[in-house]
C-alpha atoms as a PDB file:
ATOM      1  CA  UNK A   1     -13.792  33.139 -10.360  1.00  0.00           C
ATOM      2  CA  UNK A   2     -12.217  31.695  -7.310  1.00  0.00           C
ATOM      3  CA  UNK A   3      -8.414  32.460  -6.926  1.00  0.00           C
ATOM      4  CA  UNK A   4      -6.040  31.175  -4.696  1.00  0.00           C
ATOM      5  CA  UNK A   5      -1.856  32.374  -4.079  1.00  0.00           C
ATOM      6  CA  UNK A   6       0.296  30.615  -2.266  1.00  0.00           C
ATOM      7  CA  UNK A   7       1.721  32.103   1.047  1.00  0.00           C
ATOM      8  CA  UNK A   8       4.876  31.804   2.426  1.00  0.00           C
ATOM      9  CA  UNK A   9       5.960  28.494   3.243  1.00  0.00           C
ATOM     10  CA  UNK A  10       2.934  27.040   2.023  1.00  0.00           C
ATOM     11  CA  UNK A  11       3.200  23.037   0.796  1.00  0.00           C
ATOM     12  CA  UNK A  12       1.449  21.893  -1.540  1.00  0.00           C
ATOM     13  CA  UNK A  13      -0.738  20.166   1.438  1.00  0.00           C
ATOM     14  CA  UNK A  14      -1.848  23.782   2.712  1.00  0.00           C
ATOM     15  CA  UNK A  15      -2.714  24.318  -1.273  1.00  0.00           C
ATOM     16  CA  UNK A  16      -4.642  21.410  -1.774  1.00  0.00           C
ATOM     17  CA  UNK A  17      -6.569  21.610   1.498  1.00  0.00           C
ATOM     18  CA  UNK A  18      -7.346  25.198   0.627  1.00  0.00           C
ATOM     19  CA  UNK A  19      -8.753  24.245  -2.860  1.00  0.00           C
ATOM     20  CA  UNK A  20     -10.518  21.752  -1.322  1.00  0.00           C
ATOM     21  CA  UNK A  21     -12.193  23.808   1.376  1.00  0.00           C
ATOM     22  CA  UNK A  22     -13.476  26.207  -0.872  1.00  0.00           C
ATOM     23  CA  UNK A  23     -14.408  23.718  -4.202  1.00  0.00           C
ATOM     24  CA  UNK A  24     -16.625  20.867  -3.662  1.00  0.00           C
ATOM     25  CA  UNK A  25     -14.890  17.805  -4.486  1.00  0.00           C
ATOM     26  CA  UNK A  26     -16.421  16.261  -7.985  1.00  0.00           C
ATOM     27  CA  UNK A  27     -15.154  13.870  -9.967  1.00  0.00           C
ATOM     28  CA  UNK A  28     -14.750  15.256 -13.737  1.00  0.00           C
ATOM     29  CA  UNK A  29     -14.813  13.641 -16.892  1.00  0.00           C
ATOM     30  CA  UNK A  30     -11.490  14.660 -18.709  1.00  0.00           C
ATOM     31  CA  UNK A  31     -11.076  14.039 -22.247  1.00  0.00           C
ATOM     32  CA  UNK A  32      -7.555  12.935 -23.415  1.00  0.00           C
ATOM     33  CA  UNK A  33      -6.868  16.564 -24.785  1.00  0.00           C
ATOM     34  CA  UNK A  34      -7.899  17.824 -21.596  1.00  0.00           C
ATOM     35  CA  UNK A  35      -6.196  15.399 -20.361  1.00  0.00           C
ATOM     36  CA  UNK A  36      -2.322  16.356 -22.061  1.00  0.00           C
ATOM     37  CA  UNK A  37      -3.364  20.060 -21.273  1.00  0.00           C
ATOM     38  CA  UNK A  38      -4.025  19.710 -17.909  1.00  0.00           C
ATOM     39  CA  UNK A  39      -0.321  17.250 -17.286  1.00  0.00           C
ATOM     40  CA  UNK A  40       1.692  20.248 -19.221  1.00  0.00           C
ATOM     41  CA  UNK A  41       0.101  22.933 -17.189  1.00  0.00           C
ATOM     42  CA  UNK A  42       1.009  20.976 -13.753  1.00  0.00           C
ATOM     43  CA  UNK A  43       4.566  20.411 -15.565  1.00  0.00           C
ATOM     44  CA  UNK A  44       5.195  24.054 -15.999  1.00  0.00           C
ATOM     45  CA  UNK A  45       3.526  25.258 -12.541  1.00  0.00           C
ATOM     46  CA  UNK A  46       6.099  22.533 -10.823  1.00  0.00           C
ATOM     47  CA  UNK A  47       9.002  24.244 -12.791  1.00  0.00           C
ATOM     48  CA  UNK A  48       8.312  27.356 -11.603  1.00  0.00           C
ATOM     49  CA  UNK A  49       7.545  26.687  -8.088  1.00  0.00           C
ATOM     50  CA  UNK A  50      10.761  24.687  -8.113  1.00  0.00           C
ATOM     51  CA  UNK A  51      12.655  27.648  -9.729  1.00  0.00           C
ATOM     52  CA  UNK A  52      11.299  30.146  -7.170  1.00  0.00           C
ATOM     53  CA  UNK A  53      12.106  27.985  -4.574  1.00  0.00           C
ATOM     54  CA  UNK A  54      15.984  26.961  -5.860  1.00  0.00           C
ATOM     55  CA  UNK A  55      16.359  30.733  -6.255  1.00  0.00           C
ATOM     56  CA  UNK A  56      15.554  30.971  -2.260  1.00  0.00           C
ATOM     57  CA  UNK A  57      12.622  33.721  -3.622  1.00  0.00           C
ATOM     58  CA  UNK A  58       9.277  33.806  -1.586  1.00  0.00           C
ATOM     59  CA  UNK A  59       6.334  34.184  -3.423  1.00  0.00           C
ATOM     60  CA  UNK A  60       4.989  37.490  -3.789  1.00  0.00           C
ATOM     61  CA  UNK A  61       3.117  39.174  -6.185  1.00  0.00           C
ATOM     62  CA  UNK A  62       5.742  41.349  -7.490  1.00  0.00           C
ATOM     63  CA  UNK A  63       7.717  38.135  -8.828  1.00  0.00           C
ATOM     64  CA  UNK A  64       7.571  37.478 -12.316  1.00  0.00           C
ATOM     65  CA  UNK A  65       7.650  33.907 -12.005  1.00  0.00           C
ATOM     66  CA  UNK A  66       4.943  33.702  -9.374  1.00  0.00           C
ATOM     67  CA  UNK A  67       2.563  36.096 -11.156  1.00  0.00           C
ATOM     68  CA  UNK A  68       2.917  33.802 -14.376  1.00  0.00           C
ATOM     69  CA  UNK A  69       2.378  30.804 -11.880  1.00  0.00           C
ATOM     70  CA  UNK A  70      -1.128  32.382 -10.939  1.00  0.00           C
ATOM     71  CA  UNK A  71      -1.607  32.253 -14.735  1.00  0.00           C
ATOM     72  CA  UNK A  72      -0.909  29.035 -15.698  1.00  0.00           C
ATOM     73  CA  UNK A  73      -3.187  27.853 -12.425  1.00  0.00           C
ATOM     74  CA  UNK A  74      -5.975  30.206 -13.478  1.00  0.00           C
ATOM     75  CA  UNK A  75      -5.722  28.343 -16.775  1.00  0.00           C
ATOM     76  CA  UNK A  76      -5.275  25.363 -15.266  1.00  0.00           C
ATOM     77  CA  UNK A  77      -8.549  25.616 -12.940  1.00  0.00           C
ATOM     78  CA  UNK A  78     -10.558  26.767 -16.026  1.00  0.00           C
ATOM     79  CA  UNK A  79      -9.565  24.090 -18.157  1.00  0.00           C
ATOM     80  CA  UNK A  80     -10.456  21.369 -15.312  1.00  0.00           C
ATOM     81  CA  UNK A  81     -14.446  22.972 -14.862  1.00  0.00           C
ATOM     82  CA  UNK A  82     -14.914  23.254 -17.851  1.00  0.00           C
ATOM     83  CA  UNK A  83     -14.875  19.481 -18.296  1.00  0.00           C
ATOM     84  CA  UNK A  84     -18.332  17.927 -17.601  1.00  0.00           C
ATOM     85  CA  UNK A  85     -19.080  16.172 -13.742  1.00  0.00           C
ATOM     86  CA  UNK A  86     -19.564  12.683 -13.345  1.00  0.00           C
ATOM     87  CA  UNK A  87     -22.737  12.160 -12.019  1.00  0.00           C
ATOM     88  CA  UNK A  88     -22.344  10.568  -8.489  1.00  0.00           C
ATOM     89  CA  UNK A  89     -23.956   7.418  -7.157  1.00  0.00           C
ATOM     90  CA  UNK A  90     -27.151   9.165  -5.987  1.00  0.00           C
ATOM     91  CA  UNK A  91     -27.691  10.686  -9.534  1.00  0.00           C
ATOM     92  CA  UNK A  92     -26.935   7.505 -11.424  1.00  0.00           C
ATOM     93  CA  UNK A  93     -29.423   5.606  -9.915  1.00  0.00           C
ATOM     94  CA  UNK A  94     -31.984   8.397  -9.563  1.00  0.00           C
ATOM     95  CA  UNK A  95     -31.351   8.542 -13.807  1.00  0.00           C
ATOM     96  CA  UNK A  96     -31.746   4.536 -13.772  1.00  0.00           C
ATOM     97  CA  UNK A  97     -34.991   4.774 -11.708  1.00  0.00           C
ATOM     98  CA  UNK A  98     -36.367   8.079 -14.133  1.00  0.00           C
ATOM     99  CA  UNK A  99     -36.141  10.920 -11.404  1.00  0.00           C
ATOM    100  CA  UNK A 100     -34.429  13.889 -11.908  1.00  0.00           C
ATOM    101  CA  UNK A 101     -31.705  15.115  -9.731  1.00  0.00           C
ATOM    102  CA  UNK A 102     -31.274  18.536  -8.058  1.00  0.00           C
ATOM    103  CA  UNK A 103     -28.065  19.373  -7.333  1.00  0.00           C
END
């Protein structure tokens, strides 16, 4: 499974263009439970980030804190993939029209 850390000094702009340079952007269907899951995981990965960062600690993999970060963002990541894709434009109307898609 893909994994990504932080690095020092990292913002949450170098994280997210990271993700998104290694995950192709799809939109996901997320159920409500999914849904709560996904808000409380963020929640407690913004806690600890904040923590580490209050504390004046850089992130290494020795931390406590940051290692249980990686955690909650594994868990995070798994529960977000494991919700089904929306199909995009291209596949809606290919499923209208009675062709199948290959993606």
């Amino acid at each position: 499974m893909w994994c990504f850390r932080f690095h020092r000094g990292a913002t949450k702009v170098d994280c997210v263009m990271q993700a998104s340079s290694v995950v192709s952007i799809r939109r996901r269907r997320i159920e409500p439970e999914a849904g709560r899951a996904l808000e409380i995981l963020g929640h407690a990965i913004d806690y600890l980030a904040d923590e580490c960062i209050h504390r004046g600690s850089t992130f290494s993999d020795q931390d406590p804190a940051f290692e249980a970060m990686q955690m909650l963002m594994e868990r995070n990541r798994a529960i977000y993939f494991a919700c089904p894709e929306v199909p995009n434009w291209k596949e809606r109307i290919g499923s209208w029209c009675g062709f199948k898609s290959h993606h």
